[in-house]
Protein backbone atom coordinates (compact mmCIF):
# COMPACT_ATOMS: atom_id res chain seq x y z
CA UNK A 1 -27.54 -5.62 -5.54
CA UNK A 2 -25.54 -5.32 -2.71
CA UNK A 3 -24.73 -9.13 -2.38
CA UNK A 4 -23.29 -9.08 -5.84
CA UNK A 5 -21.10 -6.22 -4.93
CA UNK A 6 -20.40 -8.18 -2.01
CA UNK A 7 -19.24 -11.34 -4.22
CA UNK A 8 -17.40 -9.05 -6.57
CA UNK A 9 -15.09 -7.93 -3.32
CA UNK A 10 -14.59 -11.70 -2.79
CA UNK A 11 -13.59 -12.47 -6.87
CA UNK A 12 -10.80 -9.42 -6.47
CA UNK A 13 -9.50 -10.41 -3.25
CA UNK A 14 -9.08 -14.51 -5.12
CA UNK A 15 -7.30 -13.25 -8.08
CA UNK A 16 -5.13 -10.47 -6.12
CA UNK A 17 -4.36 -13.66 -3.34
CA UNK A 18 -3.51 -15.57 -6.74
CA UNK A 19 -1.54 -12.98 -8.48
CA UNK A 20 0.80 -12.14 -5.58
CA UNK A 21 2.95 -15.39 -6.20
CA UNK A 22 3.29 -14.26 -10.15
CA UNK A 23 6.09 -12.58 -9.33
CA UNK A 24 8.20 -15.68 -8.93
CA UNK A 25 7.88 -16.31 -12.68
CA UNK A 26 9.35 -12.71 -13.81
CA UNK A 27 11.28 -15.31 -16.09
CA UNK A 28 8.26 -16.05 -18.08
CA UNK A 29 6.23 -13.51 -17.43
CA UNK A 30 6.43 -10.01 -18.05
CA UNK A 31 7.32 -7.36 -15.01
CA UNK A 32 5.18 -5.00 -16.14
CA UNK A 33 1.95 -7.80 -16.05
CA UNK A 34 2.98 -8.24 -12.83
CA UNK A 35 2.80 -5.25 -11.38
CA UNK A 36 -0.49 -4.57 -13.20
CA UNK A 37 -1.59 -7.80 -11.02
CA UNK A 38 -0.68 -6.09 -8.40
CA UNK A 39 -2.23 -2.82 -8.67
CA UNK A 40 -4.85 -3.19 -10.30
CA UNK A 41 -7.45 -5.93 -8.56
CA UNK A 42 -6.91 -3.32 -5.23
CA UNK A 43 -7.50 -0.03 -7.38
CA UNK A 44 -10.81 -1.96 -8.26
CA UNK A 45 -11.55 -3.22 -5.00
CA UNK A 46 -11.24 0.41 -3.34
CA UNK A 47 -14.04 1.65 -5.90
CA UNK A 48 -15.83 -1.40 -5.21
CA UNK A 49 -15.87 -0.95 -1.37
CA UNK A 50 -15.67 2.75 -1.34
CA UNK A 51 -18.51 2.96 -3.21
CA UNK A 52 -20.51 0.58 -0.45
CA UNK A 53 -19.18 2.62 2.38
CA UNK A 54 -18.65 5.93 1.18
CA UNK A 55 -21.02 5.87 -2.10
CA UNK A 56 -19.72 7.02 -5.49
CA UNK A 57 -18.89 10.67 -4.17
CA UNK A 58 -16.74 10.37 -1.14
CA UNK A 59 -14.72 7.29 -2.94
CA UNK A 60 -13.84 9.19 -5.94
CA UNK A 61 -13.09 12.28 -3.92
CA UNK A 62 -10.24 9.63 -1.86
CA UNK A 63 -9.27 8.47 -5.40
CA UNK A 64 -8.99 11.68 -6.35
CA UNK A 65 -6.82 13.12 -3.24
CA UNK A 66 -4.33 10.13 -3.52
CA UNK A 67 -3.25 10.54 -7.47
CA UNK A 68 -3.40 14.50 -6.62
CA UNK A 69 -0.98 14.80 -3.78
CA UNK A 70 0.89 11.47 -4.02
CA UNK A 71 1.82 12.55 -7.33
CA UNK A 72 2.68 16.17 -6.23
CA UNK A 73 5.49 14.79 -3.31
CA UNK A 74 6.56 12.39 -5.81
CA UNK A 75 7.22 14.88 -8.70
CA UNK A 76 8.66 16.81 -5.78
CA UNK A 77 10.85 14.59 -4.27
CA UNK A 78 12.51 13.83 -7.08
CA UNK A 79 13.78 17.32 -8.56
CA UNK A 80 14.50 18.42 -4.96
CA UNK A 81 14.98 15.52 -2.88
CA UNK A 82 11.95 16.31 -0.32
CA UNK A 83 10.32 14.65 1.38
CA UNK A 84 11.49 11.32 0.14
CA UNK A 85 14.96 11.97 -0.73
CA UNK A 86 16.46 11.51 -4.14
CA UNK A 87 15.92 9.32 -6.72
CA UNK A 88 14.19 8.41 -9.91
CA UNK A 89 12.23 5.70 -11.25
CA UNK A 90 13.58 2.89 -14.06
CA UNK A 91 11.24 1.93 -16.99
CA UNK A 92 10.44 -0.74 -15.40
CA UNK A 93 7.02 0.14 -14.13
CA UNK A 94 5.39 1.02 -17.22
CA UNK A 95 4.51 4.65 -19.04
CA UNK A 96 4.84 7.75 -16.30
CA UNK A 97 3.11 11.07 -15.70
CA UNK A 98 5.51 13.23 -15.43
CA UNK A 99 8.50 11.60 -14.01
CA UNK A 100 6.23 9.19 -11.76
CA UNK A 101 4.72 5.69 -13.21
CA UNK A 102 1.07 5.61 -13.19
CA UNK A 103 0.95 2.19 -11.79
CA UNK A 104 2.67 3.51 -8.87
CA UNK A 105 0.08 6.00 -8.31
CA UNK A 106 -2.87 4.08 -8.51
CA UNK A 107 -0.76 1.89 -5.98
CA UNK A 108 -1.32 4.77 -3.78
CA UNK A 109 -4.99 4.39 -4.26
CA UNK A 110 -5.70 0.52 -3.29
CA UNK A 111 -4.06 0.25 -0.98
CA UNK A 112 -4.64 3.62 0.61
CA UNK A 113 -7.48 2.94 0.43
CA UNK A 114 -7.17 -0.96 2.12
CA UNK A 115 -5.56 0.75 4.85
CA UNK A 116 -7.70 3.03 5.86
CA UNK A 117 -10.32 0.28 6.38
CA UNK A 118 -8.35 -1.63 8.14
CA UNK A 119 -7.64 1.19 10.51
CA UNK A 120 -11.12 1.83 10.94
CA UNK A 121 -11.75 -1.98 12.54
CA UNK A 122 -8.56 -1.42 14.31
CA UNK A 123 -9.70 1.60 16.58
CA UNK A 124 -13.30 0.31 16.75
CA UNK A 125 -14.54 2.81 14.39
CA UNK A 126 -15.98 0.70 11.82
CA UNK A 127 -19.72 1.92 13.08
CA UNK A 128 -18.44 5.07 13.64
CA UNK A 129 -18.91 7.96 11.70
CA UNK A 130 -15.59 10.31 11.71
CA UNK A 131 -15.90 13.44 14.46
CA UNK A 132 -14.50 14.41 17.10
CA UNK A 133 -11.01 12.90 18.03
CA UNK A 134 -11.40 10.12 15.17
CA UNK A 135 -10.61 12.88 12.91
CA UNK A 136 -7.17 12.46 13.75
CA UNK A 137 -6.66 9.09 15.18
CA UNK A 138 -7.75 7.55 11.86
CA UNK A 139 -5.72 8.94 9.64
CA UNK A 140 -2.13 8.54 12.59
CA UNK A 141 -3.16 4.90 12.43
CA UNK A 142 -4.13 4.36 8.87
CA UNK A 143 -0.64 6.05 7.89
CA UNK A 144 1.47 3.45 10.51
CA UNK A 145 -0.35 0.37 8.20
CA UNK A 146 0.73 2.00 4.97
CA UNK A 147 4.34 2.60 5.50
CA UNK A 148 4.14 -0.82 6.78
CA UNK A 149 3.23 -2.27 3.33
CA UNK A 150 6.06 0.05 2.04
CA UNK A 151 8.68 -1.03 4.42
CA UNK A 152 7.88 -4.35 3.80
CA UNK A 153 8.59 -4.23 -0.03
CA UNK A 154 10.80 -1.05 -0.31
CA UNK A 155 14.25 -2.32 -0.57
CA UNK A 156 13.23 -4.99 -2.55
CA UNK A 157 11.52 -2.87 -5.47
CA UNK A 158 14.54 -0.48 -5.30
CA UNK A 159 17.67 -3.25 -5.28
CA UNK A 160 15.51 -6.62 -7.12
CA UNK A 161 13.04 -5.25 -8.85
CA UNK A 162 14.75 -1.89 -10.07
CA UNK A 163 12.18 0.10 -10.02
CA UNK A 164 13.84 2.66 -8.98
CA UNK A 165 17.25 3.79 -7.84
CA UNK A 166 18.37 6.20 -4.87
CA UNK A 167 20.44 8.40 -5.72
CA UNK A 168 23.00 8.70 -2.40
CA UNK A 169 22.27 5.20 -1.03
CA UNK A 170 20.73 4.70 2.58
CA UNK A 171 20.98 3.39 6.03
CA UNK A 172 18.00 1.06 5.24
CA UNK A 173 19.34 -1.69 2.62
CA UNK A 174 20.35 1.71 0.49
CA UNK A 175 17.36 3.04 1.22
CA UNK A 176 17.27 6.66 2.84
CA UNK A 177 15.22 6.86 5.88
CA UNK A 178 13.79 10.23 4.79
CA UNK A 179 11.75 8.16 2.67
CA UNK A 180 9.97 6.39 5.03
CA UNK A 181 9.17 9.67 7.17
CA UNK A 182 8.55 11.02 3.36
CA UNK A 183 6.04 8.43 3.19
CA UNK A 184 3.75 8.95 6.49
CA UNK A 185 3.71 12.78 5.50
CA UNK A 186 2.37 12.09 2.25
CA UNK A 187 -0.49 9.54 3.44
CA UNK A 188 -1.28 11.72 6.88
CA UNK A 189 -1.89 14.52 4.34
CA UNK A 190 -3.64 12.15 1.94
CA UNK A 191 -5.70 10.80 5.40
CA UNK A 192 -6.31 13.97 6.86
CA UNK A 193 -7.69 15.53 3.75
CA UNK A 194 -10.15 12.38 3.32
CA UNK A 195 -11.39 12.94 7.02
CA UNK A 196 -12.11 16.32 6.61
CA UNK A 197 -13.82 16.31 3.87
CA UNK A 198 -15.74 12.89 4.76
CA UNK A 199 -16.08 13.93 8.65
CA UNK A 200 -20.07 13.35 10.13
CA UNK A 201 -21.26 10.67 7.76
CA UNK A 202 -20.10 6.78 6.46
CA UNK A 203 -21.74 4.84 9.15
CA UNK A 204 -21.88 0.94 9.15
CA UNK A 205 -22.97 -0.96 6.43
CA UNK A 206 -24.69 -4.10 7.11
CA UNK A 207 -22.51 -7.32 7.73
CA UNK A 208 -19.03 -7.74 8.58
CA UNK A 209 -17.94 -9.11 5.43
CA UNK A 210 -17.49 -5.72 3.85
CA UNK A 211 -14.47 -5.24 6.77
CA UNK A 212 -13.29 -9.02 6.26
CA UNK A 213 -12.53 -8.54 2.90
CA UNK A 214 -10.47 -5.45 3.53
CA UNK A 215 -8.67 -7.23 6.52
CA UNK A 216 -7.89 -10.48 4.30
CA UNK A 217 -6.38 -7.88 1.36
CA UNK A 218 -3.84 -6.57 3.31
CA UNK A 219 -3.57 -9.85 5.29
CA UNK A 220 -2.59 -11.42 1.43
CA UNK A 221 -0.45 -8.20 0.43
CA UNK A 222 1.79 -9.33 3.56
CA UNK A 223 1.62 -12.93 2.64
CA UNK A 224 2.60 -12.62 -0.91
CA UNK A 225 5.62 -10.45 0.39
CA UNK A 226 7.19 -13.88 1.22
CA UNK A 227 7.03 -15.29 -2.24
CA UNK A 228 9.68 -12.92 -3.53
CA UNK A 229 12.43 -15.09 -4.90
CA UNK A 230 16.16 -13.72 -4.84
CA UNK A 231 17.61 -13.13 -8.56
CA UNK A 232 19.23 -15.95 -9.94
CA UNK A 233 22.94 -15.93 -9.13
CA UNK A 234 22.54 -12.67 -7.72
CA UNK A 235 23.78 -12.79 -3.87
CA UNK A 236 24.23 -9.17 -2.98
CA UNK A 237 23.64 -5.89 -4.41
CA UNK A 238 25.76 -2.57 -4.12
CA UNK A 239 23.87 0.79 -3.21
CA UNK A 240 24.87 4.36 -4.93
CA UNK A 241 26.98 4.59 -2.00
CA UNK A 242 29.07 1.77 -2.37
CA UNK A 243 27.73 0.10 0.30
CA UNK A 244 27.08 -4.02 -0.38
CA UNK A 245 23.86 -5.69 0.79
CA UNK A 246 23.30 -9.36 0.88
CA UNK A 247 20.10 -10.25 -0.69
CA UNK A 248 19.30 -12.47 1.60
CA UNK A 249 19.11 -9.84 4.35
CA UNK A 250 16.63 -8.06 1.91
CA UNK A 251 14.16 -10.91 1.64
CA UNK A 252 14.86 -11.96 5.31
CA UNK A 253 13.69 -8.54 6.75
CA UNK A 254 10.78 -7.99 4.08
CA UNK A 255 9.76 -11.31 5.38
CA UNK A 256 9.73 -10.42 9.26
CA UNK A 257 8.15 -6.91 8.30
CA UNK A 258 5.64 -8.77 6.03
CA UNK A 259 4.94 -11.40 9.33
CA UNK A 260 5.55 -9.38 12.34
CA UNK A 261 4.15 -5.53 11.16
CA UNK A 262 1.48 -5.92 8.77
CA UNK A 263 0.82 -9.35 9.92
CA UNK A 264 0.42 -8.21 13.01
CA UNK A 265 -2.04 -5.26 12.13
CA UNK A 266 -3.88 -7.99 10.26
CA UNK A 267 -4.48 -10.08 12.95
CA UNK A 268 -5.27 -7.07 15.40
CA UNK A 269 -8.16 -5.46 13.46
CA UNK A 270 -9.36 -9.56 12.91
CA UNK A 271 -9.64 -9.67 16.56
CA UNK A 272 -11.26 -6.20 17.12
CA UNK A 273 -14.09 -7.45 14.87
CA UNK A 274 -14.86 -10.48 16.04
CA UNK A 275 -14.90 -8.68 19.57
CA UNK A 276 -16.95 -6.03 18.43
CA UNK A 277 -19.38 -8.14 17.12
């Protein structure tokens, strides 16, 4: 049983790996597909994987605590400005709950979820139940991997993609930095929560592959980062502010975030478990 599940990881990490580059043909096909390509194959993954590691209970409970409070600083953010800053989302992304898209909550939940794992191998923890001081370490270092995914992709969603639009503009291609410290409140919450509730139990499973799979997902999330093309004709865009940024610098520093940052993490928790084991 366990070796299908196993080969079922492998099939969702292929087609996410082979999705990622879809969104060079927004031309032909739909943006909404292709952020369902997106999305989706992680969403599945984390129940997948969680279920291995955490069985059905503790995966639906981290399921559960991403929509919940993801969606609460979202809705909140946006009719007060905390913690994110302000801003609202297009159409772009598909039907909403609220004022938030549900693919961009279930976003939350892959790769949350991916993130978490990969902080686990990072810190050595991956045959480690949670106590003690990894009740907090986990969740600092599992939040420092997921604002790396969303640095790596946020000014490219808000100025290319349009998915949504900031309000007042921002220091970071018109992005406010708020957001970003928004961000690691909202998954250090999201984290903490998890760990508490989780704390004394998830052990190792047997074989690495069940942390290789994880690693290699958020290794292709960076990778496909780099197969974002630039709008035709489109050479810079201007932020609610006024303020005009070249799309090229867009690309160019999703790119060395995409390389540097999450590439880097990728590589680090690679090495941890071929040390560890």
């Amino acid at each position: 049983m366990k070796s299908r599940q196993y080969g079922w990881l492998w099939v969702l990490l292929a087609l996410y790996a082979a999705a990622r580059p879809a969104q060079m043909f927004t031309g032909s096909i739909p943006t909404a597909i292709v952020i369902a390509l997106h999305v989706l194959p992680p969403l599945v993954f984390c129940l997948l994987h969680g279920a291995i590691v955490y069985r059905w209970p503790g995966i639906l409970t981290f399921i559960f605590l991403c929509v919940a409070i993801g969606n609460l600083f979202e809705n909140l953010s946006i009719r007060t400005g905390f913690p994110f800053g302000r801003y609202h989302f297009t159409d772009v992304m598909g039907p909403k709950i609220f004022a938030v898209p549900i693919l961009l909550g279930l976003a939350y939940v892959g790769m949350g979820y991916i993130s978490w794992t990969v902080a686990r191998v990072i810190l050595g923890d991956a045959g480690e139940s949670l106590a003690g001081w990894r009740l907090l370490t986990r969740p600092i270092v599992a939040s420092f991997l997921m604002v790396a995914w969303d640095l790596s992709q946020e000014a490219v969603w808000s100025n290319l993609v349009d998915g949504w639009r900031w309000h007042d503009g921002g220091a970071f291609y018109g992005v406010p930095l708020s957001n970003f410290l928004g961000w690691y409140l909202t998954v250090f919450l999201i984290y903490l929560s998890f760990a508490l509730i989780v704390r004394g139990g998830a052990g190792k499973p047997a074989g690495r592959w069940i942390w290789q799979t994880a690693i290699l997902f958020y290794g292709a999330s960076a990778a496909g980062n780099l197969a974002v093309p630039a709008p035709p004709g489109v050479t810079a865009v201007r932020d609610a502010a006024g303020t005009v940024w070249p799309v090229s610098g867009i690309l160019g520093t999703s790119a060395l975030v995409s390389v540097l940052v999450m590439g880097g993490f990728a590589v680090l928790a690679w090495v941890r478990l071929v040390d560890n084991s």
